[in-house]
Protein backbone atom coordinates (compact mmCIF):
# COMPACT_ATOMS: atom_id res chain seq x y z
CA UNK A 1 203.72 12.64 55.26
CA UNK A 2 202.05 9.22 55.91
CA UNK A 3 202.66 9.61 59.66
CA UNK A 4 200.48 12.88 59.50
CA UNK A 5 197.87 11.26 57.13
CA UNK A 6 197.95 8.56 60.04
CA UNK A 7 197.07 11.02 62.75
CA UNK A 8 194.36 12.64 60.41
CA UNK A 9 192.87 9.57 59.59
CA UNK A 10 192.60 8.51 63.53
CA UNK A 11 191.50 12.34 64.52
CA UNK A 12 188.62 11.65 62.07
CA UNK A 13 187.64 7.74 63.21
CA UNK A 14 187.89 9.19 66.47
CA UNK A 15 185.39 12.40 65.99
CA UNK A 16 182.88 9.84 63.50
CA UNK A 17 182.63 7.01 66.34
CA UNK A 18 182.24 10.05 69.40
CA UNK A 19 179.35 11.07 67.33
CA UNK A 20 177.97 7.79 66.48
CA UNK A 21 177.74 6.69 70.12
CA UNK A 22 176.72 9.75 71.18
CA UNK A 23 173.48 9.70 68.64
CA UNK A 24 173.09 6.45 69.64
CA UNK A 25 173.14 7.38 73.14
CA UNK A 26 170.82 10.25 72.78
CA UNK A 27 168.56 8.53 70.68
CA UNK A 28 168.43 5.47 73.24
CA UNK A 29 168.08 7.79 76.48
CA UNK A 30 165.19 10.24 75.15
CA UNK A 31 163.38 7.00 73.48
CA UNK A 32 163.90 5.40 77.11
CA UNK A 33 162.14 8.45 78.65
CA UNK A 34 160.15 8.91 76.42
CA UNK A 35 158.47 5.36 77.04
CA UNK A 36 158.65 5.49 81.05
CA UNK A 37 156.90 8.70 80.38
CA UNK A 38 153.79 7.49 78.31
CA UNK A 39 153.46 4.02 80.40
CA UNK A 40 150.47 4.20 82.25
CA UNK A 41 150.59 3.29 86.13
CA UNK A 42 149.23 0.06 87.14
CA UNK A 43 146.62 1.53 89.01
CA UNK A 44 145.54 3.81 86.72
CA UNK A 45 144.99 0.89 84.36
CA UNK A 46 142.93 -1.08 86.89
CA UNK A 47 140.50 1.54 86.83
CA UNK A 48 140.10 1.87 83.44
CA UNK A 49 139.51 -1.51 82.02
CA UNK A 50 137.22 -0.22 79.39
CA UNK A 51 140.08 0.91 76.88
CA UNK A 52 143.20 -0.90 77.68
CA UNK A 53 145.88 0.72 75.43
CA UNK A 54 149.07 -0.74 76.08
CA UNK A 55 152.58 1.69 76.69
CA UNK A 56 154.43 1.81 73.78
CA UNK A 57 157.79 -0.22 73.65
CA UNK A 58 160.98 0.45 74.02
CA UNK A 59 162.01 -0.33 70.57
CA UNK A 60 158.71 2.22 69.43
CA UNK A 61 160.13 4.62 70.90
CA UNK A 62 163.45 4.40 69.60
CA UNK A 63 161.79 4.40 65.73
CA UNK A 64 160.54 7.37 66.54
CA UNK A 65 163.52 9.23 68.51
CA UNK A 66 165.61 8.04 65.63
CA UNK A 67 164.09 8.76 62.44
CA UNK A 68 164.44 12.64 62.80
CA UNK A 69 168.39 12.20 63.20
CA UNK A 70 168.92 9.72 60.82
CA UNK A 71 167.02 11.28 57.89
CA UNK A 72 169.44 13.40 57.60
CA UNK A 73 172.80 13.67 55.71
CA UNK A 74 175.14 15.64 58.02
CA UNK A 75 178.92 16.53 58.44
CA UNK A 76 179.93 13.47 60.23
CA UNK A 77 178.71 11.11 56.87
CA UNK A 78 180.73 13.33 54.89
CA UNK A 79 183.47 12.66 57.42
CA UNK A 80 182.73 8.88 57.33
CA UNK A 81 183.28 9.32 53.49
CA UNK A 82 186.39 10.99 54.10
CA UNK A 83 187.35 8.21 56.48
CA UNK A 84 186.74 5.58 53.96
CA UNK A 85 189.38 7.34 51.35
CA UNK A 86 191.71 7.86 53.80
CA UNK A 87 191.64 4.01 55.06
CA UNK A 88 191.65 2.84 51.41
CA UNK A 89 194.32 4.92 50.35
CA UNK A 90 196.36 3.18 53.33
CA UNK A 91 195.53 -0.12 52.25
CA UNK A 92 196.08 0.43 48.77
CA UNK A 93 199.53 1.85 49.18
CA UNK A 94 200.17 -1.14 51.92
CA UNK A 95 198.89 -3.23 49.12
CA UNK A 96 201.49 -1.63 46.85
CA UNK A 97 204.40 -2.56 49.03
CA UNK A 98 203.77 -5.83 49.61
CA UNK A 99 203.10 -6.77 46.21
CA UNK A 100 206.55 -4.77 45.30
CA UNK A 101 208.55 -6.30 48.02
CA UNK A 102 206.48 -9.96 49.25
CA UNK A 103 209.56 -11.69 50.49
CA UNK A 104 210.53 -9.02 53.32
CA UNK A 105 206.63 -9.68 54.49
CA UNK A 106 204.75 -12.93 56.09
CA UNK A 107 202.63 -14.35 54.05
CA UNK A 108 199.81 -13.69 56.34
CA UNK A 109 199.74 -10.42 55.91
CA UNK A 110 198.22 -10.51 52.41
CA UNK A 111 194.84 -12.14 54.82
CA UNK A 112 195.01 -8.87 56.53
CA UNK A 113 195.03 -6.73 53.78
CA UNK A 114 192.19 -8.96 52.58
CA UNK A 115 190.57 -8.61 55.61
CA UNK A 116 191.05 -4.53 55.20
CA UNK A 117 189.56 -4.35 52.10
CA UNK A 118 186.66 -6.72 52.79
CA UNK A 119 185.75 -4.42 55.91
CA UNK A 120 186.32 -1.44 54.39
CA UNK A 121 184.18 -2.45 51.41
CA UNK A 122 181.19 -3.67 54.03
CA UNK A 123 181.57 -0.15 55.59
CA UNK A 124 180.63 1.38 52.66
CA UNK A 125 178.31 -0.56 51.47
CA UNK A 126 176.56 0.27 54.34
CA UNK A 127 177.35 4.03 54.05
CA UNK A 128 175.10 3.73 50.57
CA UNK A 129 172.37 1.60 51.63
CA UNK A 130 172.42 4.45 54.44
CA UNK A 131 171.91 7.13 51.63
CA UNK A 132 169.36 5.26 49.92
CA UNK A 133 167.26 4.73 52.88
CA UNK A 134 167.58 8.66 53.85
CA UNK A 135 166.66 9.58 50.24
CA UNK A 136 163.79 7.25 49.85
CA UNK A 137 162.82 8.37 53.41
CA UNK A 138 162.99 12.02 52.04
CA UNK A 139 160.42 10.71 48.85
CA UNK A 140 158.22 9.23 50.42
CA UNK A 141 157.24 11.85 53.10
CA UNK A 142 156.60 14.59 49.79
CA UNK A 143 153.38 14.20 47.98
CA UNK A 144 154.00 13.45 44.22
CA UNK A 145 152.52 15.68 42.34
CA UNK A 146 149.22 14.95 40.34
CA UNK A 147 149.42 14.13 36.69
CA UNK A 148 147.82 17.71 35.36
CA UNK A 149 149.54 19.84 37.81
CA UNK A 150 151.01 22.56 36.21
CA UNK A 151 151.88 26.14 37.09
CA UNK A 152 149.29 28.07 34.51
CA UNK A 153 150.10 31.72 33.85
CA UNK A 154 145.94 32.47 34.92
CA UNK A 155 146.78 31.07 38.59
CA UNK A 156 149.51 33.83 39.09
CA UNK A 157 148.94 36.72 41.45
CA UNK A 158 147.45 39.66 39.54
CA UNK A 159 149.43 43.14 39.78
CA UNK A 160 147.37 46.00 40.53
């Protein structure tokens, strides 16, 4: 059983980091074009010295080619969240054993179960701050509504 929760829980930190460095590696190669494609030749800017309107960066363009992806929550955050249980449910049953049976284990390896915990604790961490900027991201792009905007049965469609 813990051997196949083993290969489940590598199958999925396997399939979450493919798909983070292939965002990040989509993201980085369409910002990267997308800057060669707006930089203006040095000739052309020669000529026209009377509006000189420097290229956008690198690191522009990657704001932009990023937001659309990361506003979103998607399967592979759920799977991240699913990778998080799975790793502390390892650590906590590791945890378990070594508290039941700490002379058959070096002392050091309390540190690495530290050193688990502390990681896996930063990961999430991160994970929420992650959801809190994609929800605030989300609030701030609607309108709020005004203060005396209601739905008022005299502003509904009339039936002939």
């Amino acid at each position: 059983m813990m051997m196949m929760l083993a290969w489940l829980g590598g199958a999925i930190g396997l399939v979450v980091t493919g798909s983070a460095v292939l965002l990040a590696w989509t993201v980085y190669s369409r910002a990267r074009a997308e800057a060669a494609a707006s930089a203006v030749p040095e000739e052309a800017a020669a000529q026209d010295t009377a509006n000189p309107e420097e290229p956008p960066s690198l690191s522009a363009a990657l704001v932009r080619q990023a937001g659309p992806h990361l506003a979103r929550w998607t399967f592979f955050d759920y799977a991240l969240l699913a990778l998080f249980v799975v790793g502390s449910l390892f650590l906590f049953t590791d945890l378990l054993a070594v508290l039941r049976d700490a002379e058959q284990y070096p002392p050091y390896h309390f540190a690495y179960l530290l050193c688990g915990f502390v990681f896996m604790l930063a990961g999430m961490l991160m994970m929420l701050a992650r959801l809190a900027l994609t929800i605030a991201s989300v609030r701030s792009e609607r309108p709020l509504p005004a203060p005396d905007h209601q739905d008022h049965p005299d502003h509904a469609e009339q039936a002939q």
